[in-house]
PDB file of N, CA and C in Angstrom:
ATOM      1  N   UNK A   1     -12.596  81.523  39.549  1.00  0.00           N
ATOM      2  CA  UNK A   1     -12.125  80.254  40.052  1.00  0.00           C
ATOM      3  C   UNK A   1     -10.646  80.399  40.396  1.00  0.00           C
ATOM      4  N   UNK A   2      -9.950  80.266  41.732  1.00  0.00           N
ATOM      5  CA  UNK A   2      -9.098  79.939  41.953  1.00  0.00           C
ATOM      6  C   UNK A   2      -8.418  78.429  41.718  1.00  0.00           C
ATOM      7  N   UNK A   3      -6.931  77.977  41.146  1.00  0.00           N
ATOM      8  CA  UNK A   3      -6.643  76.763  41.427  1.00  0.00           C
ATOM      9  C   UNK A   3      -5.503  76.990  41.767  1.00  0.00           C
ATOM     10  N   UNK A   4      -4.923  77.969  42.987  1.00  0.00           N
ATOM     11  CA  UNK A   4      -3.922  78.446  43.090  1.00  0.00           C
ATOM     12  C   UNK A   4      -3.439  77.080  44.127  1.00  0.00           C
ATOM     13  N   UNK A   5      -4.306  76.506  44.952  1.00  0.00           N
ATOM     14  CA  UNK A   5      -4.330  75.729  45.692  1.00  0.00           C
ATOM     15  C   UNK A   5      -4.335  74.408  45.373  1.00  0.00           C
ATOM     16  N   UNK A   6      -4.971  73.884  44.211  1.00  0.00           N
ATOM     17  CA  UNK A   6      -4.471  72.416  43.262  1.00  0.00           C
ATOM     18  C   UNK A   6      -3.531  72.538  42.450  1.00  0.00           C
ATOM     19  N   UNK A   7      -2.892  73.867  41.912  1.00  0.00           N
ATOM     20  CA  UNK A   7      -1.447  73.905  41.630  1.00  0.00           C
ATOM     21  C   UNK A   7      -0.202  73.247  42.388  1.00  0.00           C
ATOM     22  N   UNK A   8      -0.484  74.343  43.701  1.00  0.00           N
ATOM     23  CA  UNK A   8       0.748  73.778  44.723  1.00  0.00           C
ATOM     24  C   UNK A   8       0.586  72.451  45.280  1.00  0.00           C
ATOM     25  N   UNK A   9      -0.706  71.966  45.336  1.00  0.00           N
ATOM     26  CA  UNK A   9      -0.702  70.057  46.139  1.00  0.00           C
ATOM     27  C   UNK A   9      -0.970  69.281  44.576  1.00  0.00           C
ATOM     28  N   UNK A  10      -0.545  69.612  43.664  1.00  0.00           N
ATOM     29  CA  UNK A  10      -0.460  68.550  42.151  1.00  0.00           C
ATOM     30  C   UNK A  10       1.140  68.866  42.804  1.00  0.00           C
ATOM     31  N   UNK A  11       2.161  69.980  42.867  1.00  0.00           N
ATOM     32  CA  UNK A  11       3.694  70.186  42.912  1.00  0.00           C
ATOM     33  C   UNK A  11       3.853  69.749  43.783  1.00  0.00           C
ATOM     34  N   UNK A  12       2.948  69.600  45.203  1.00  0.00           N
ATOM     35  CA  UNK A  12       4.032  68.542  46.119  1.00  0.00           C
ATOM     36  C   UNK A  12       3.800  67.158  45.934  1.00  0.00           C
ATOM     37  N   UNK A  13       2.217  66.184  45.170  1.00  0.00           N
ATOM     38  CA  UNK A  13       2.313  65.273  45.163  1.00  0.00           C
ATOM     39  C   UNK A  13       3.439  65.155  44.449  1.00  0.00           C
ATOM     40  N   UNK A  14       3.951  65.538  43.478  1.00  0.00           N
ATOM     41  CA  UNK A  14       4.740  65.817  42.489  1.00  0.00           C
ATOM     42  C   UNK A  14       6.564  65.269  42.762  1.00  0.00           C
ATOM     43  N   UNK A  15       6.286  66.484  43.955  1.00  0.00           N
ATOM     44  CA  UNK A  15       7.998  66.250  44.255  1.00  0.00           C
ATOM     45  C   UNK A  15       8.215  65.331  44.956  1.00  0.00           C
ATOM     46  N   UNK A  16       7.612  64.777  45.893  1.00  0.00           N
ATOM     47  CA  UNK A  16       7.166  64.074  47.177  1.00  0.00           C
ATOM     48  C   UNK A  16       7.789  62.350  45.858  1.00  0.00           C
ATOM     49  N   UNK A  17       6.519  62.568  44.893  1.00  0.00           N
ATOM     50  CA  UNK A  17       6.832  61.518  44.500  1.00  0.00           C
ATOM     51  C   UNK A  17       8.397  61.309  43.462  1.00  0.00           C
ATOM     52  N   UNK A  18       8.791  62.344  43.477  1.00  0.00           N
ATOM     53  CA  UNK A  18      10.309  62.647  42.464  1.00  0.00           C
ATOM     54  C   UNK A  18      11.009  62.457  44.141  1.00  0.00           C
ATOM     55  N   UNK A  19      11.164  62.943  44.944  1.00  0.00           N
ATOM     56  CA  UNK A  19      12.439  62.548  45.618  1.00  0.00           C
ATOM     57  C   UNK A  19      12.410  61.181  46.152  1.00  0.00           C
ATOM     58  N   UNK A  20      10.711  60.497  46.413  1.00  0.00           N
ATOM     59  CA  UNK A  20      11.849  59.405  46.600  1.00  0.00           C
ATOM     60  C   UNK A  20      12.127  58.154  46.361  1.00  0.00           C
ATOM     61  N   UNK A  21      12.397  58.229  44.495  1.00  0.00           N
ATOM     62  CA  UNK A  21      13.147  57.233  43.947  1.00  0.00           C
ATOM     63  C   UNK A  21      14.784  58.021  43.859  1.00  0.00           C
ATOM     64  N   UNK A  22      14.381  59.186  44.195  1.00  0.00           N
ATOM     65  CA  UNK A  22      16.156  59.529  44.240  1.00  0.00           C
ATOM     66  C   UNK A  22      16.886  59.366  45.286  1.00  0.00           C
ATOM     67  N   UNK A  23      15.891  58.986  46.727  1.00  0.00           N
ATOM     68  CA  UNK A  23      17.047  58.434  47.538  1.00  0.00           C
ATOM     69  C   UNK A  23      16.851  57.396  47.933  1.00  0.00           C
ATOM     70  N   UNK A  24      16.274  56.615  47.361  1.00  0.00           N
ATOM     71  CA  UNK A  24      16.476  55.305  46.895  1.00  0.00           C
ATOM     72  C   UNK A  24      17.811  54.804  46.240  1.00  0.00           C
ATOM     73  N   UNK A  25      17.907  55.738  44.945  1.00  0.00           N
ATOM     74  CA  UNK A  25      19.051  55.263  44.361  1.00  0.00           C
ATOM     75  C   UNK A  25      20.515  56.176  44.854  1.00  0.00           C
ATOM     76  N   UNK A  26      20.074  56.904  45.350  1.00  0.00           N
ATOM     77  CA  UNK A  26      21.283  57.841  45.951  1.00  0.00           C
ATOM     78  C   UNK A  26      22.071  57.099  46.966  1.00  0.00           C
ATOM     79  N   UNK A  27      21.177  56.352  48.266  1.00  0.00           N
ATOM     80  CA  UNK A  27      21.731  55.536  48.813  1.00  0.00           C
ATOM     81  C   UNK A  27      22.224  54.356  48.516  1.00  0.00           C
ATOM     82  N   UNK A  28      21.989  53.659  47.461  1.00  0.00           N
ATOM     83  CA  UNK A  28      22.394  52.413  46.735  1.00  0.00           C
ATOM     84  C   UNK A  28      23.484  53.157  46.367  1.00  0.00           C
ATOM     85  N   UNK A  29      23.808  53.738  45.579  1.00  0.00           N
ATOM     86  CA  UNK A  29      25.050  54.576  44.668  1.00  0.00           C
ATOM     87  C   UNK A  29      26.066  54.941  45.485  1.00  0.00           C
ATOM     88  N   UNK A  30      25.445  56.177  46.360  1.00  0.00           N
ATOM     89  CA  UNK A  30      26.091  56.890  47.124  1.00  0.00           C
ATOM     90  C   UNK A  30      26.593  56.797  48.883  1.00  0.00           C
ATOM     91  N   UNK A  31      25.810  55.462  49.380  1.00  0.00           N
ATOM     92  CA  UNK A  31      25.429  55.532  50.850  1.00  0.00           C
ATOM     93  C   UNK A  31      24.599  56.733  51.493  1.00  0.00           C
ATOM     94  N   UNK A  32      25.085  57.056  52.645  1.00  0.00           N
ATOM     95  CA  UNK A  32      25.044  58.073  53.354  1.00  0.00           C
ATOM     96  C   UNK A  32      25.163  59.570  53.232  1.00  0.00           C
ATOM     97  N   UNK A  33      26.797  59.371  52.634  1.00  0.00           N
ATOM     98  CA  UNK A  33      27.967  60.296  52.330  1.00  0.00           C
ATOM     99  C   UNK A  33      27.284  61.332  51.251  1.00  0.00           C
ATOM    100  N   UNK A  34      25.751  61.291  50.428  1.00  0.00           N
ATOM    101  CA  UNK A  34      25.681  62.354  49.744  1.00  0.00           C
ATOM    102  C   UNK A  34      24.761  63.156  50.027  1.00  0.00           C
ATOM    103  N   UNK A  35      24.288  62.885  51.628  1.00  0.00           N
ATOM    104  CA  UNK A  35      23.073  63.873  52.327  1.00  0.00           C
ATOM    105  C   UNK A  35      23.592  65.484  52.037  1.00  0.00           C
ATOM    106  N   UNK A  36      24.615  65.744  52.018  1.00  0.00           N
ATOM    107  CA  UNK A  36      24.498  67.633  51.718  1.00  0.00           C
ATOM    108  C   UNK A  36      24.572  67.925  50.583  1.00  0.00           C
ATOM    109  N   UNK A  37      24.647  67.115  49.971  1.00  0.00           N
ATOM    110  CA  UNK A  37      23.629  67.582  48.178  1.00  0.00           C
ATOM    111  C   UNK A  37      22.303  67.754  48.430  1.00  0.00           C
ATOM    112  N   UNK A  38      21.422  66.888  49.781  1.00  0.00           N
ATOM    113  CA  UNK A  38      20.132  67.190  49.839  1.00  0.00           C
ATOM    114  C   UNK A  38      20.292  68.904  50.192  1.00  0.00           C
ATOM    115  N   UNK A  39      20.837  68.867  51.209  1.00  0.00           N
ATOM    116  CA  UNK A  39      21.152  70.378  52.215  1.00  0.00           C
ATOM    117  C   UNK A  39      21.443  71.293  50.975  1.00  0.00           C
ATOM    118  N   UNK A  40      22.245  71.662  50.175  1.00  0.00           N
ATOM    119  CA  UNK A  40      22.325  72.607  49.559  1.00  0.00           C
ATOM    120  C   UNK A  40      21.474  72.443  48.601  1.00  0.00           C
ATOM    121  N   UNK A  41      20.812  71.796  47.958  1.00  0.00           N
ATOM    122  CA  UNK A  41      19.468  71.857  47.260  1.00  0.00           C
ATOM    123  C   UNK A  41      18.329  72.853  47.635  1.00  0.00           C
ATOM    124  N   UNK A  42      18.099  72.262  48.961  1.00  0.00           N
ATOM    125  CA  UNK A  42      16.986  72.599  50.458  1.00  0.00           C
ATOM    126  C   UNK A  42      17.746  74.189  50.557  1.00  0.00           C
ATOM    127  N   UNK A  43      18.732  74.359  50.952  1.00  0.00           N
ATOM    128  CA  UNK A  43      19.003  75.944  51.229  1.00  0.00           C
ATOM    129  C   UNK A  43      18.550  76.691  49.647  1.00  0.00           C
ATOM    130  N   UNK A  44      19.889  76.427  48.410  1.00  0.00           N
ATOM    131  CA  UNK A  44      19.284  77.228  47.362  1.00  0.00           C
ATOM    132  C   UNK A  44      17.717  77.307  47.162  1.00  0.00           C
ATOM    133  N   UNK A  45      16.951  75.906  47.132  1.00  0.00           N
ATOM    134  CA  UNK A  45      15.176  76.461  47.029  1.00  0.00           C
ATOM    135  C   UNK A  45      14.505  77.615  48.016  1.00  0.00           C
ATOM    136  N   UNK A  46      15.412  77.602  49.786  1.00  0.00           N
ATOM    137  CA  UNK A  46      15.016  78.565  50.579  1.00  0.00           C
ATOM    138  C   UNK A  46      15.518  79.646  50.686  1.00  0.00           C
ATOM    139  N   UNK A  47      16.239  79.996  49.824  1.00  0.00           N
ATOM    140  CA  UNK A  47      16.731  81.709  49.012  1.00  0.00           C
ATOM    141  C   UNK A  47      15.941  81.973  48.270  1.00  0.00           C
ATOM    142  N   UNK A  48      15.679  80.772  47.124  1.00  0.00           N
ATOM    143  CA  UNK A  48      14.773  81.188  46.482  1.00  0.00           C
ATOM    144  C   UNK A  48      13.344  81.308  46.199  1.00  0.00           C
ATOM    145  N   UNK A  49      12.870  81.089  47.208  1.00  0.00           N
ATOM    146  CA  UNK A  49      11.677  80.791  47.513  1.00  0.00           C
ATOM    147  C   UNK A  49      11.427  82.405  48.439  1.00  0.00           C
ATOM    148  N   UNK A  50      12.864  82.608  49.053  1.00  0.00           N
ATOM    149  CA  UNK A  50      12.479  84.053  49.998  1.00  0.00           C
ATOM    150  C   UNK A  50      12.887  85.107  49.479  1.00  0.00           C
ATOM    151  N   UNK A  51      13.247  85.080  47.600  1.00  0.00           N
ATOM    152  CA  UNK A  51      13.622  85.823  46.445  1.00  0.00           C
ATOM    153  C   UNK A  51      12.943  86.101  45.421  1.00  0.00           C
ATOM    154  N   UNK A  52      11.745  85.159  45.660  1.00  0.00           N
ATOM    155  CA  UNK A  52      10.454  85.159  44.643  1.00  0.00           C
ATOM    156  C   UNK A  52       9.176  85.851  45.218  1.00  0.00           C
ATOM    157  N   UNK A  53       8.900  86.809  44.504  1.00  0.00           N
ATOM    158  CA  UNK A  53       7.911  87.766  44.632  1.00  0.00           C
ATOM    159  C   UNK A  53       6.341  87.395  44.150  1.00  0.00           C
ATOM    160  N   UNK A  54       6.633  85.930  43.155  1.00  0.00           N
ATOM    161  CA  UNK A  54       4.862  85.436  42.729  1.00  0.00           C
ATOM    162  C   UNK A  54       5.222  84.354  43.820  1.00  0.00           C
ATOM    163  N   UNK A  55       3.379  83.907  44.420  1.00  0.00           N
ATOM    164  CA  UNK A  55       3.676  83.268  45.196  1.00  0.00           C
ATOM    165  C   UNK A  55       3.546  81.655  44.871  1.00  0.00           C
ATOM    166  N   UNK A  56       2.604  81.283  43.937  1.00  0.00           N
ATOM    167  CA  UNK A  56       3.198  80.103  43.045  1.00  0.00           C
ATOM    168  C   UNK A  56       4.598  79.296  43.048  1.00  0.00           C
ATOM    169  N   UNK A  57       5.308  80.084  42.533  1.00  0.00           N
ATOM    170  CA  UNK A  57       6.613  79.672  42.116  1.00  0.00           C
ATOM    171  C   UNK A  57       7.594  79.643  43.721  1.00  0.00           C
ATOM    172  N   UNK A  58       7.342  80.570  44.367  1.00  0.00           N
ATOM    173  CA  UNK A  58       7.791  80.872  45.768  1.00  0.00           C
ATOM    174  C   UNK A  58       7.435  79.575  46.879  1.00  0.00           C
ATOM    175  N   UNK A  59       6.306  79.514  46.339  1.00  0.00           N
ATOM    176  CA  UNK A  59       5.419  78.090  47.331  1.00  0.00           C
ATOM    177  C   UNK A  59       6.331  76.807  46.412  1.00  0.00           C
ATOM    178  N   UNK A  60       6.729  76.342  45.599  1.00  0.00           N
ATOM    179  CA  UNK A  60       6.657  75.691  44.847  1.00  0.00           C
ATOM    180  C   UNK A  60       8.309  75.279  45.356  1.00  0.00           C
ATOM    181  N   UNK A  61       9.228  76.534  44.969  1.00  0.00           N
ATOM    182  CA  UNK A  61      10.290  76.403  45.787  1.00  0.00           C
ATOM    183  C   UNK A  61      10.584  75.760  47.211  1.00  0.00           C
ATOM    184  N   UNK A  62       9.847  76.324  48.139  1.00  0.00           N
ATOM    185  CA  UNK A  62       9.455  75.792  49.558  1.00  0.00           C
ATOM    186  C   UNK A  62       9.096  74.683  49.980  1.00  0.00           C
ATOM    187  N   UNK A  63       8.337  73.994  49.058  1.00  0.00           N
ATOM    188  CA  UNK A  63       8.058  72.853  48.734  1.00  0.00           C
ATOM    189  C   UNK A  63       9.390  71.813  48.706  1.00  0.00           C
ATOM    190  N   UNK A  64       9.661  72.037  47.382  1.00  0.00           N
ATOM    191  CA  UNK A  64      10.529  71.764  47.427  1.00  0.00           C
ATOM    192  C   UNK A  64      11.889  71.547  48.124  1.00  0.00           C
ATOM    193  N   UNK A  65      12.186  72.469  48.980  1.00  0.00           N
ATOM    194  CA  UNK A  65      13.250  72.807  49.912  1.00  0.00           C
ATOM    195  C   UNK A  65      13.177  71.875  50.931  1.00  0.00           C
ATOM    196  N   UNK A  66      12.440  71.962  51.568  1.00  0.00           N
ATOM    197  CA  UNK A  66      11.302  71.031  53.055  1.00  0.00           C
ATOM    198  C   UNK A  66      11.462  69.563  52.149  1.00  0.00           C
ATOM    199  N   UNK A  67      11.230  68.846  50.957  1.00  0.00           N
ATOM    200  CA  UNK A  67      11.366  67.846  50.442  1.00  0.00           C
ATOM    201  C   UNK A  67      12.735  67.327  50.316  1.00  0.00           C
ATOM    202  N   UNK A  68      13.468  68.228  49.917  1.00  0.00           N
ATOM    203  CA  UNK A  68      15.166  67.545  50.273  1.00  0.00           C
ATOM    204  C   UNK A  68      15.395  67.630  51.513  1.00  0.00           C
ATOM    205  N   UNK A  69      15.118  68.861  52.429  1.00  0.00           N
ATOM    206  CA  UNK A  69      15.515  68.410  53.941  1.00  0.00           C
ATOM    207  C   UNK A  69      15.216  67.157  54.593  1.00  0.00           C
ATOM    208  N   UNK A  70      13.912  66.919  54.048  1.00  0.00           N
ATOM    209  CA  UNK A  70      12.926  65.691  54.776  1.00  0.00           C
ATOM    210  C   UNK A  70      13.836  64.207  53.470  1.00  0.00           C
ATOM    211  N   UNK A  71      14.376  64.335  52.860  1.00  0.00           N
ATOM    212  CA  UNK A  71      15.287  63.208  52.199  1.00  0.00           C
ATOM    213  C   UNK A  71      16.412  63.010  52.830  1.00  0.00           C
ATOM    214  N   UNK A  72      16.619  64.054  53.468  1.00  0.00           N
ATOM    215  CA  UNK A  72      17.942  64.469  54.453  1.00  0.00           C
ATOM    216  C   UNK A  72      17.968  63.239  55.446  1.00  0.00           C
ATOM    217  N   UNK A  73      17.037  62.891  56.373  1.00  0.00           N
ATOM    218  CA  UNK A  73      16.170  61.914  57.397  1.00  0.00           C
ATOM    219  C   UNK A  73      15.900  60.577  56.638  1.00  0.00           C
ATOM    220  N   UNK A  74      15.306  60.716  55.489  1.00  0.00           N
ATOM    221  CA  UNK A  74      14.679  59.772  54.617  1.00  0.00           C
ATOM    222  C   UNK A  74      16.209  58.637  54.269  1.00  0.00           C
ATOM    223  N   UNK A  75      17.644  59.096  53.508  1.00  0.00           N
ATOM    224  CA  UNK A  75      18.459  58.623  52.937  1.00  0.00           C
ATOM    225  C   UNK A  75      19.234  58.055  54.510  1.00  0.00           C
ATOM    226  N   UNK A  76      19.355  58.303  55.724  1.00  0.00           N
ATOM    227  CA  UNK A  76      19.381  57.549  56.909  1.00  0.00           C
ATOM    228  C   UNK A  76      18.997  56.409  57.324  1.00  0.00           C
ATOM    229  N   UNK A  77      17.223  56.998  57.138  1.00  0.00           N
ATOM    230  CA  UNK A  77      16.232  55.689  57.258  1.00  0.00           C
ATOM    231  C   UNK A  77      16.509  54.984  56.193  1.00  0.00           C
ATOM    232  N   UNK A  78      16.693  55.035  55.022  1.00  0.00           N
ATOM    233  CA  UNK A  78      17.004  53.774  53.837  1.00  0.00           C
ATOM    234  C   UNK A  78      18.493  53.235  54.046  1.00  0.00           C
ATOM    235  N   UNK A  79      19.148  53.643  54.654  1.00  0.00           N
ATOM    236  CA  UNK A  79      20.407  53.010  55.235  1.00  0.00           C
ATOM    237  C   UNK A  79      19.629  51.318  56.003  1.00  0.00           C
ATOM    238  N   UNK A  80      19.181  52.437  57.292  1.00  0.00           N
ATOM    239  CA  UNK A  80      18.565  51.222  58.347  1.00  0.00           C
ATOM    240  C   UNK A  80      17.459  50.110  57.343  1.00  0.00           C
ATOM    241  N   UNK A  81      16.954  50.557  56.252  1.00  0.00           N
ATOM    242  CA  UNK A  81      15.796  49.483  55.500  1.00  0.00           C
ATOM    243  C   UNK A  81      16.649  48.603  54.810  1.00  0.00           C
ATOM    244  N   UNK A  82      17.828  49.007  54.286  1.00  0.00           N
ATOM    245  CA  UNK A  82      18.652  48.340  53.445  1.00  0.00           C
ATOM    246  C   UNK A  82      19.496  47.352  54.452  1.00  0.00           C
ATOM    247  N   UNK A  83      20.035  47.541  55.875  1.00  0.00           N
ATOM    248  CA  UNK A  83      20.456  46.640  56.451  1.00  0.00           C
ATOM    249  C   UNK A  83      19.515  45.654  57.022  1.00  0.00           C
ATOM    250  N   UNK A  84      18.475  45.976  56.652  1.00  0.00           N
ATOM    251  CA  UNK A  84      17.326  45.064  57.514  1.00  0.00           C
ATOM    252  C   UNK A  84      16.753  43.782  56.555  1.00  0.00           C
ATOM    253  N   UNK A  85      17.712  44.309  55.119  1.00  0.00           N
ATOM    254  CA  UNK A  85      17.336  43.640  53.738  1.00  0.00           C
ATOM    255  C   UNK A  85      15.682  43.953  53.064  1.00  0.00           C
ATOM    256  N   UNK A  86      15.114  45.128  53.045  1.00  0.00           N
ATOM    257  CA  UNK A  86      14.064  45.262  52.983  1.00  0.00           C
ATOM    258  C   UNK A  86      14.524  45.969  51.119  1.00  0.00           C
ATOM    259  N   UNK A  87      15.714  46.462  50.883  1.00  0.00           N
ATOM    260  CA  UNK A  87      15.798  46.911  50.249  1.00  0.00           C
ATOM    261  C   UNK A  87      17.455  46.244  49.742  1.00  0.00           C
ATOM    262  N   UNK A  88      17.796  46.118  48.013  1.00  0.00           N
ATOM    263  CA  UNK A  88      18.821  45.474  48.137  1.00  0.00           C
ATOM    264  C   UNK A  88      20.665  46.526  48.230  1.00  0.00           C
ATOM    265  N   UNK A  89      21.043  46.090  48.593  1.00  0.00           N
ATOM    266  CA  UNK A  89      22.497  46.515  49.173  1.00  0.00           C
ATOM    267  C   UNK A  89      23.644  46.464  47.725  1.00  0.00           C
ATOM    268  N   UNK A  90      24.363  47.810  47.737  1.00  0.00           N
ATOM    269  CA  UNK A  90      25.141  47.858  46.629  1.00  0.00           C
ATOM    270  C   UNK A  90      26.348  46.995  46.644  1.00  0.00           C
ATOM    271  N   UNK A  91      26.683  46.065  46.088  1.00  0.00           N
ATOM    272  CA  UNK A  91      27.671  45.068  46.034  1.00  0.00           C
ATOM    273  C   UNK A  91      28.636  45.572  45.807  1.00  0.00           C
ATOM    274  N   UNK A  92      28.586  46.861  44.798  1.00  0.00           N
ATOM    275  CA  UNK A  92      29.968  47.202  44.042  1.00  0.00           C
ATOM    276  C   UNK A  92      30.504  48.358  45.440  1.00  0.00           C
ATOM    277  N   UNK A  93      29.462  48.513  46.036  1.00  0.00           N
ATOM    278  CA  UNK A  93      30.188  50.018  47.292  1.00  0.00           C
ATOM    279  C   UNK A  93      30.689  49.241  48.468  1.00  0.00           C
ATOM    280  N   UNK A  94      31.515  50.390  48.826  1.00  0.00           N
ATOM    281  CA  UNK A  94      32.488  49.955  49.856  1.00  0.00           C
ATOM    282  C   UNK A  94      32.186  50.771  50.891  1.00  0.00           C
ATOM    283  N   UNK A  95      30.977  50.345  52.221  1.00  0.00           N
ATOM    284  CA  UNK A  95      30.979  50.871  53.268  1.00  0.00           C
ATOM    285  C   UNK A  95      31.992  50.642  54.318  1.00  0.00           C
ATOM    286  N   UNK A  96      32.148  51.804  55.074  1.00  0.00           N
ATOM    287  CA  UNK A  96      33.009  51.513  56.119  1.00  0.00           C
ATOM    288  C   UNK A  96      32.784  51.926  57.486  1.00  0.00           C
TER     289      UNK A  96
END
């Protein structure tokens, strides 16, 4: 029996569902301004993902990587949801 394949789609429902209450609150917290924390996340997982020799952990990385890039887009679009009031707006931050 292989479950090499319900390993890696349990890890992306997984991450899929971990990133995004984090840019949810990243953009409340942070605005905009902390998209290349996604980017260097997304690069270190795609070193390491092209540094890992099992392919589990390698896939898993990749996964991962592609999930902060795609938060990259995502923490934009929650800009535009939050001005549309779909989502609520940080009182204490100071956009400019």
């Amino acid at each position: 029996m292989n479950i090499t394949g319900i390993i890696i789609g349990m890890s992306a429902f997984l991450c899929i569902g971990f990133f995004h209450p984090i840019v949810i609150k990243a953009e409340y917290y942070f605005g905009v301004r902390c998209w290349w924390v996604f980017l260097l996340i997304a690069v270190a997982c795609i070193v390491g993902s092209l540094l890992t020799k099992a392919m589990i952990p390698s896939t898993i990385l990749g996964v991962v990587a592609f999930s902060s890039l795609w938060s990259i887009l995502e923490l934009f679009k929650q800009r535009k949801r939050v001005a549309k009031g779909w989502f609520p707006k940080n009182p204490k931050r100071n956009d400019k």
